[in-house]
Protein backbone atom coordinates (compact mmCIF):
# COMPACT_ATOMS: atom_id res chain seq x y z
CA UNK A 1 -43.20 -1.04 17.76
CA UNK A 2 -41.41 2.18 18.36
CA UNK A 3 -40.72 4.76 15.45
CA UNK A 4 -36.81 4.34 14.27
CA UNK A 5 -35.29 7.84 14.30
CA UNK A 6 -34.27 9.49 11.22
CA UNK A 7 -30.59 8.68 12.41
CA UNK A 8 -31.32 4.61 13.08
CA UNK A 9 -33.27 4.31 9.93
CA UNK A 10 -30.32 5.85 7.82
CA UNK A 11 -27.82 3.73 9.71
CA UNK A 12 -29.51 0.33 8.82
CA UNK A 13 -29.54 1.36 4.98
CA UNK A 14 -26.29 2.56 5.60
CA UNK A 15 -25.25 -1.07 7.02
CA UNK A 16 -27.24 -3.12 4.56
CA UNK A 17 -25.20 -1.40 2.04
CA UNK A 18 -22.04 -1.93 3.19
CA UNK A 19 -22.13 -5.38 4.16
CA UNK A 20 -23.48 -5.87 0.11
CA UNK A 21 -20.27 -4.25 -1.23
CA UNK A 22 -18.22 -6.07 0.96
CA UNK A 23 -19.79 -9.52 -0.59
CA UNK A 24 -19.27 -8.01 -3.96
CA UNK A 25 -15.66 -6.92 -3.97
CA UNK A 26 -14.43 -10.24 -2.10
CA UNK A 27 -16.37 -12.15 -4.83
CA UNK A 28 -15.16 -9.82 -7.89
CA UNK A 29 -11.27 -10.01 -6.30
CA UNK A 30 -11.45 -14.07 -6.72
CA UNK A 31 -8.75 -15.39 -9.13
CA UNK A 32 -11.17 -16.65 -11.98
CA UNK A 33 -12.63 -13.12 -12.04
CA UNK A 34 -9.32 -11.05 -12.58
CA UNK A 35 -9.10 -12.02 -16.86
CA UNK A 36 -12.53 -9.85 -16.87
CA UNK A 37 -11.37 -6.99 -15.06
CA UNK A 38 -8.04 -6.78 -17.22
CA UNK A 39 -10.30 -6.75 -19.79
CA UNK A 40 -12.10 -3.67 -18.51
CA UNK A 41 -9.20 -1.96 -18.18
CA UNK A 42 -9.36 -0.19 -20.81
CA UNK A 43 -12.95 1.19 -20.42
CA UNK A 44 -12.55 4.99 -20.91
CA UNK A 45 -14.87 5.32 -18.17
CA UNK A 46 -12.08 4.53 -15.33
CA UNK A 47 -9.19 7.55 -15.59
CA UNK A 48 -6.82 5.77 -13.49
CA UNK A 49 -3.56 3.61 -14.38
CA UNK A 50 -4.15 1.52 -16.93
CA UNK A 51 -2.21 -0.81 -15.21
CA UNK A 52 -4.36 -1.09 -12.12
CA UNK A 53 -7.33 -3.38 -12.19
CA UNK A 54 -8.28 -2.18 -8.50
CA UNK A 55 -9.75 1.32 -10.09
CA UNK A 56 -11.69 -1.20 -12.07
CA UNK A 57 -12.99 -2.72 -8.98
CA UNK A 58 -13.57 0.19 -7.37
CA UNK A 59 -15.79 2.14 -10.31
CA UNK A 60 -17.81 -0.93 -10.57
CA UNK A 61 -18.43 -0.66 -6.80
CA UNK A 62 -18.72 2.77 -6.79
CA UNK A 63 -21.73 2.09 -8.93
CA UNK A 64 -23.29 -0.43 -7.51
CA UNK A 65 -23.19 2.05 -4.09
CA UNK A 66 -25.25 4.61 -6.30
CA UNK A 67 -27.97 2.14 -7.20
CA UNK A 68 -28.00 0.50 -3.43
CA UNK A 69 -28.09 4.73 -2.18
CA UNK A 70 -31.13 5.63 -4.53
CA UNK A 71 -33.34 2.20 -3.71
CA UNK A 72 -32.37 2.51 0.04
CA UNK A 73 -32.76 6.13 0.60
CA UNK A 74 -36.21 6.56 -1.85
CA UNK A 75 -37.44 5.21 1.33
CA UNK A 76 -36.80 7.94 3.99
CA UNK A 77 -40.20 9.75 4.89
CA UNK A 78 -39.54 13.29 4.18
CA UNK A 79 -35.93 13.35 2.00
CA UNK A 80 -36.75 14.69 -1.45
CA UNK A 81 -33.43 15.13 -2.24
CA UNK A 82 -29.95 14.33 -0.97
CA UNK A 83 -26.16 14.85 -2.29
CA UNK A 84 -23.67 12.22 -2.81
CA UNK A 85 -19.94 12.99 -2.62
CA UNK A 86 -17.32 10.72 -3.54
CA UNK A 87 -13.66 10.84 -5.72
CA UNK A 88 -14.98 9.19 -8.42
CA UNK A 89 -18.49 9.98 -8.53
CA UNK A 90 -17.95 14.17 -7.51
CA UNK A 91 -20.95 16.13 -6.74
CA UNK A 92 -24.22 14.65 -7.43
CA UNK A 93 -27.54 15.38 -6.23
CA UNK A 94 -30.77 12.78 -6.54
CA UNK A 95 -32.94 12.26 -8.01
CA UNK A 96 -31.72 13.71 -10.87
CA UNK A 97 -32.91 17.49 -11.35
CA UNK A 98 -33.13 18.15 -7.54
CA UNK A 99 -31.31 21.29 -6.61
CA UNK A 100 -28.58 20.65 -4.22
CA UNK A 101 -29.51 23.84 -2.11
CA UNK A 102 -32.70 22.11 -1.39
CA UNK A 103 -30.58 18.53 -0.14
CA UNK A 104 -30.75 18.44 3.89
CA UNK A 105 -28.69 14.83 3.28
CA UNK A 106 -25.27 14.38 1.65
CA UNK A 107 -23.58 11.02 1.82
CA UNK A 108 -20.01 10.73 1.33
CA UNK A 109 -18.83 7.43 0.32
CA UNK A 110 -15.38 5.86 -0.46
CA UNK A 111 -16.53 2.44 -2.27
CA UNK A 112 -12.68 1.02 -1.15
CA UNK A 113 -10.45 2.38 0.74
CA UNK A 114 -6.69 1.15 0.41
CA UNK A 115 -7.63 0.02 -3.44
CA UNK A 116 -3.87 -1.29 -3.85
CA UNK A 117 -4.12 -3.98 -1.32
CA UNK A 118 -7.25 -5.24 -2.23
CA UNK A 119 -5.96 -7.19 -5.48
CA UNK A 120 -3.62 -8.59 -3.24
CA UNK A 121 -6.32 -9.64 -0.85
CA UNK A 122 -4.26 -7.88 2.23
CA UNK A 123 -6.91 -4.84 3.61
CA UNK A 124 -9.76 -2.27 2.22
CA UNK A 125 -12.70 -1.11 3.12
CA UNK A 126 -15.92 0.29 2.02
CA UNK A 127 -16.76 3.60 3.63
CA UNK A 128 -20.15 5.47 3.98
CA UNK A 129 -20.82 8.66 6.08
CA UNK A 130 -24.67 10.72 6.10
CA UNK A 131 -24.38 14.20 6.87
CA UNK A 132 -27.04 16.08 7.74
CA UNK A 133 -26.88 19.79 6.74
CA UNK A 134 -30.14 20.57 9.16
CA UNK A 135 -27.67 19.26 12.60
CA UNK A 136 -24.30 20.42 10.84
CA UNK A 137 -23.02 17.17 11.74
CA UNK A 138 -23.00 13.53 10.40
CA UNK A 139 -25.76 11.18 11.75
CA UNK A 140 -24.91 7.75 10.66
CA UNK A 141 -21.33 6.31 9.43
CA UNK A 142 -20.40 2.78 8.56
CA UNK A 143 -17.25 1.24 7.63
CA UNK A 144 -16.97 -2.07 6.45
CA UNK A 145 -13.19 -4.22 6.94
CA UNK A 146 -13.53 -5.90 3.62
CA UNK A 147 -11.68 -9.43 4.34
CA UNK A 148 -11.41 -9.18 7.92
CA UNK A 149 -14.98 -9.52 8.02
CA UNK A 150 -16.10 -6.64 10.76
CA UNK A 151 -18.67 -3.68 10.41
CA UNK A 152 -18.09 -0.44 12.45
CA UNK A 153 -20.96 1.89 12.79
CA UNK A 154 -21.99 4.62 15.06
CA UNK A 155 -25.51 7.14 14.55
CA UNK A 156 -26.65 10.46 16.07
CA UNK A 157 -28.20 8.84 19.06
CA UNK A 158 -27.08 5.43 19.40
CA UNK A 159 -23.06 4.69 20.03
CA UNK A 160 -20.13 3.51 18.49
CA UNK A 161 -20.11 -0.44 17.93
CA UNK A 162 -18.64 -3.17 15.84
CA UNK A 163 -19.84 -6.64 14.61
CA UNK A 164 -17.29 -9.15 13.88
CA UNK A 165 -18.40 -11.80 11.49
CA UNK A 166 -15.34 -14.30 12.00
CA UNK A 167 -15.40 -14.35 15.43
CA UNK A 168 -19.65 -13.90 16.19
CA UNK A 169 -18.58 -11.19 18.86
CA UNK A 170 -20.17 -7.78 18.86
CA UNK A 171 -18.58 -5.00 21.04
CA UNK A 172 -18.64 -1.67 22.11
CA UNK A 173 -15.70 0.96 20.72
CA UNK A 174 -14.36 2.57 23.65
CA UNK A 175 -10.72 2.62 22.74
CA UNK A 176 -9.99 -0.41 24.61
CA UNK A 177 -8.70 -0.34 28.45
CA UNK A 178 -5.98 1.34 29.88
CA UNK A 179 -5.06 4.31 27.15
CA UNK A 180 -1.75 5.21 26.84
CA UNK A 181 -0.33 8.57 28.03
CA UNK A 182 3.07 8.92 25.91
CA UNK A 183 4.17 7.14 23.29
CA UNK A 184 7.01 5.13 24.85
CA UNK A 185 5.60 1.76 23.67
CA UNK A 186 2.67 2.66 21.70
CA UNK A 187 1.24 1.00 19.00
CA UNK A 188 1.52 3.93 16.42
CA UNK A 189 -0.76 3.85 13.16
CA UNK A 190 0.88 5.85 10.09
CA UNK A 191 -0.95 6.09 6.93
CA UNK A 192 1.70 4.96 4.17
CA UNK A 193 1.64 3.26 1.17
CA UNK A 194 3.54 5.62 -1.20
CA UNK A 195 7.35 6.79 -1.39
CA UNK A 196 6.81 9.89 -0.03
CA UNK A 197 4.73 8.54 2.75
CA UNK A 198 7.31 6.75 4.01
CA UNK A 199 10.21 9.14 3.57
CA UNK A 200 8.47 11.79 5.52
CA UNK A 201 7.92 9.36 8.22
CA UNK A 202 11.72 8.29 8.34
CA UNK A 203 12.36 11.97 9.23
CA UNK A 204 10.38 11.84 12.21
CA UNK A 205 13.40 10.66 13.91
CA UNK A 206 12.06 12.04 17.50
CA UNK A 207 8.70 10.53 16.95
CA UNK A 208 10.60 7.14 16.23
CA UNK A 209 12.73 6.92 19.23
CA UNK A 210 9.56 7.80 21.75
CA UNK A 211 7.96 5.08 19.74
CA UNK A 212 11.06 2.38 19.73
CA UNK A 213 11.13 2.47 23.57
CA UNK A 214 9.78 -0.05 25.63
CA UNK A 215 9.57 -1.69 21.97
CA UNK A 216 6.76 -0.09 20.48
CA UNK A 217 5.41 -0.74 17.20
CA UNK A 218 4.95 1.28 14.05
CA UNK A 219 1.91 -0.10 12.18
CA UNK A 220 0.60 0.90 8.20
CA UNK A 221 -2.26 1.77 7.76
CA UNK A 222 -4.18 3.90 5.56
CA UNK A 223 -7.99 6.11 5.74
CA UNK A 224 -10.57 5.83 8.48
CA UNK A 225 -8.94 2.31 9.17
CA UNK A 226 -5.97 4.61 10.92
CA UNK A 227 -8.37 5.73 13.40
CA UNK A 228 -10.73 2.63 13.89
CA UNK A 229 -7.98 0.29 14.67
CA UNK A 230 -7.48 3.03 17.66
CA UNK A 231 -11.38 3.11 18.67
CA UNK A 232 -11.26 -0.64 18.46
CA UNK A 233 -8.29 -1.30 20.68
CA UNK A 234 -6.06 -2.86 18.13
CA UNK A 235 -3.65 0.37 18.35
CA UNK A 236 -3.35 3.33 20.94
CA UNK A 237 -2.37 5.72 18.29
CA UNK A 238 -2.93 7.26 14.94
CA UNK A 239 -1.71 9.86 12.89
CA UNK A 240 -1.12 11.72 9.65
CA UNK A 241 1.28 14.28 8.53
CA UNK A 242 2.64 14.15 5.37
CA UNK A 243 -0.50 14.79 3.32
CA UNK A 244 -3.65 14.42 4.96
CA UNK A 245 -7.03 12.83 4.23
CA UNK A 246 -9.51 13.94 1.93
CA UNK A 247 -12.91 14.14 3.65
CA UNK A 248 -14.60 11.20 2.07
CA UNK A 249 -11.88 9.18 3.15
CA UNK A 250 -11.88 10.25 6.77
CA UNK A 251 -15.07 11.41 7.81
CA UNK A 252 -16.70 7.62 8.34
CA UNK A 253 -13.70 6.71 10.85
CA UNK A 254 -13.59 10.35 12.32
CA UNK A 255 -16.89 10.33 13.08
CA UNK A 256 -16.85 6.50 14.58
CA UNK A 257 -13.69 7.58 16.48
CA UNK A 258 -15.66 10.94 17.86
CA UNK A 259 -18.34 8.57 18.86
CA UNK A 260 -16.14 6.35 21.14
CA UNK A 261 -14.69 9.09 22.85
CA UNK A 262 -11.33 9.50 21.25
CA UNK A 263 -9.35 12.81 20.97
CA UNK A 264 -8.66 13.85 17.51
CA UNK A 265 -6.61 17.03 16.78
CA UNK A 266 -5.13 18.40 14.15
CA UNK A 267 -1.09 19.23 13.74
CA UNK A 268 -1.41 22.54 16.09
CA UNK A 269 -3.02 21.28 18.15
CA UNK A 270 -6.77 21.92 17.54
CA UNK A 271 -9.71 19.83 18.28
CA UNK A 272 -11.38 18.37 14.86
CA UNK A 273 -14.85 17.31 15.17
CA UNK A 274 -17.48 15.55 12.24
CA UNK A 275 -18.76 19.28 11.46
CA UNK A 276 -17.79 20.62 8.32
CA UNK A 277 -17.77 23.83 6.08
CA UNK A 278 -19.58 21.54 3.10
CA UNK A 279 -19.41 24.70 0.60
CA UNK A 280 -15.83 24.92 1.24
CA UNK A 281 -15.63 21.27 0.84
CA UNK A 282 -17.52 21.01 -2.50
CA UNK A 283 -15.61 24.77 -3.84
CA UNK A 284 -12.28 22.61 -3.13
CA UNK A 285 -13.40 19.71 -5.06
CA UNK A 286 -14.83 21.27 -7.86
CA UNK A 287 -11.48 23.47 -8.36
CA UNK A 288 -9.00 20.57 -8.46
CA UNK A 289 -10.79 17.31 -7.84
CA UNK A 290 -7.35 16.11 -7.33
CA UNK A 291 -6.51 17.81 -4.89
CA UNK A 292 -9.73 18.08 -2.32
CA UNK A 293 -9.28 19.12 0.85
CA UNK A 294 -7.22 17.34 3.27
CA UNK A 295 -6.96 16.69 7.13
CA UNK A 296 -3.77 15.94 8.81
CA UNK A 297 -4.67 14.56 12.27
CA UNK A 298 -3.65 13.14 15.42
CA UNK A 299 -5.91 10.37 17.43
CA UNK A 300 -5.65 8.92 20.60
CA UNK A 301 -7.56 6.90 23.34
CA UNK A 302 -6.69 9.69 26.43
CA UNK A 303 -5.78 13.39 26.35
CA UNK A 304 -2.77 13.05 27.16
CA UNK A 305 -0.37 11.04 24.40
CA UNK A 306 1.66 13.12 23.57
């Protein structure tokens, strides 16, 4: 049998661990489960809204991401050490007492993504990207569509693909057929949730009108689910302007999206890639870990959208 790569093996742990959390948040979000999580509201160890049982949720399945990390990855030939970035968790490097100098792997995670529709039951996902510091570049993502059932994934040397549970189908993410080249009649993704989300995209009154001809559509959407949806087919465009993303919500779909050959920039016009400036990263975090770093972005199936 022939030796999985460094990138392949990492990618399977990655998936194994995604598709877990996804079983565990759909099963902790059932009805006769939400009296326990109001009661845990009020553990001092979640500094969110008191008011919001998703943080619970989502510190619970931060956690269980950390043990799922440690068993999986204790497993890689040759990884002593690795780093693990995330909003809730910050900075940590395993096993405990490694230096993070000496970490060639740092895996960004995002345990769910779009927390305040998932007591609703209406979207989130769990969100996993390796980065390896030896490449400069990421080498496995996954993102899991918690109750639509599909896993996106793409690795160093293999491509960009999804599995769909629902339907048994699993595809290739190329963006879909025919891409768009102007918005008259795209299907436009816009991360929005919050007021000033969707005041700032009111104002956009000439990006509206392109969009409103030939009856386009404006769709919400929120983190690397933005940009998937475009690298799936199910929209032609996304973008971001009115805050950004922070990196360990973006990099699993930015890297996915890279994979399937779709053009990301950034508001001027730049090319973003999966390579990143991880000191500046981690400096940002550490100095206001509420205010990381953030990407605004545009992402589309051709070069031309515009």
């Amino acid at each position: 049998m022939a030796k999985l790569t460094l990138d392949h093996r990492v990618l399977r742990y990655c998936r194994q661990i995604i598709m877990e959390t996804m079983d565990h948040v759909r099963g902790r979000m059932r009805e006769e489960n939400l009296p326990r999580l109001r009661c845990r509201v009020d553990n001092p160890h979640i500094e969110k809204s008191e008011q919001n049982l998703t943080k619970v949720i989502d510190q619970e399945t931060e956690d269980m991401i950390l043990d799922l990390v440690q068993f999986k990855f204790a497993k890689l030939p040759d990884i002593k050490a690795y780093t693990l970035f995330s909003e809730e968790l910050g900075v940590r490097t395993l096993p405990e007492g490694a230096n993070e100098a000496e970490a060639d792997l740092v895996v960004f995670i995002d345990p769910i993504d779009g927390t305040e529709f998932v007591e609703a039951l209406q979207g989130g996902w769990s969100l996993i990207a390796v980065y390896d510091r030896r490449v400069n570049d990421v080498i496995a993502a996954v993102a899991g569509d918690i109750f639509l059932d599909r896993l996106y994934w793409a690795s160093k040397t293999g491509v960009a693909e999804c599995l769909d549970f629902i339907t048994h189908s699993w595809f290739r993410l190329d963006g879909g057929v025919d891409p768009k080249t102007s918005l008259t009649g795209a299907r436009v993704n816009v991360l929005t949730t919050k007021v000033e989300r969707y005041q700032a995209l009111s104002e956009q009154t000439t990006l509206l009108n392109a969009i409103r001809e030939a009856d386009g559509r404006v769709n919400l959407s929120w983190g690397s689910n933005t940009i998937i949806q475009v690298a799936a087919g199910y929209a032609d465009v996304a973008i971001e302007f009115a805050k950004g993303f922070a990196t360990y919500d973006i990099l699993p779909g930015l890297y996915i999206a890279q994979k399937a050959g779709l053009t990301i920039i950034d508001l001027n016009g730049n090319l973003i890639t999966s390579q990143l400036d991880l000191d500046e990263v981690f400096y940002a975090f550490r100095l206001d870990s509420k205010q990381p770093k953030r990407t605004p972005l545009y992402c589309s199936q051709g070069t031309g959208t515009g």
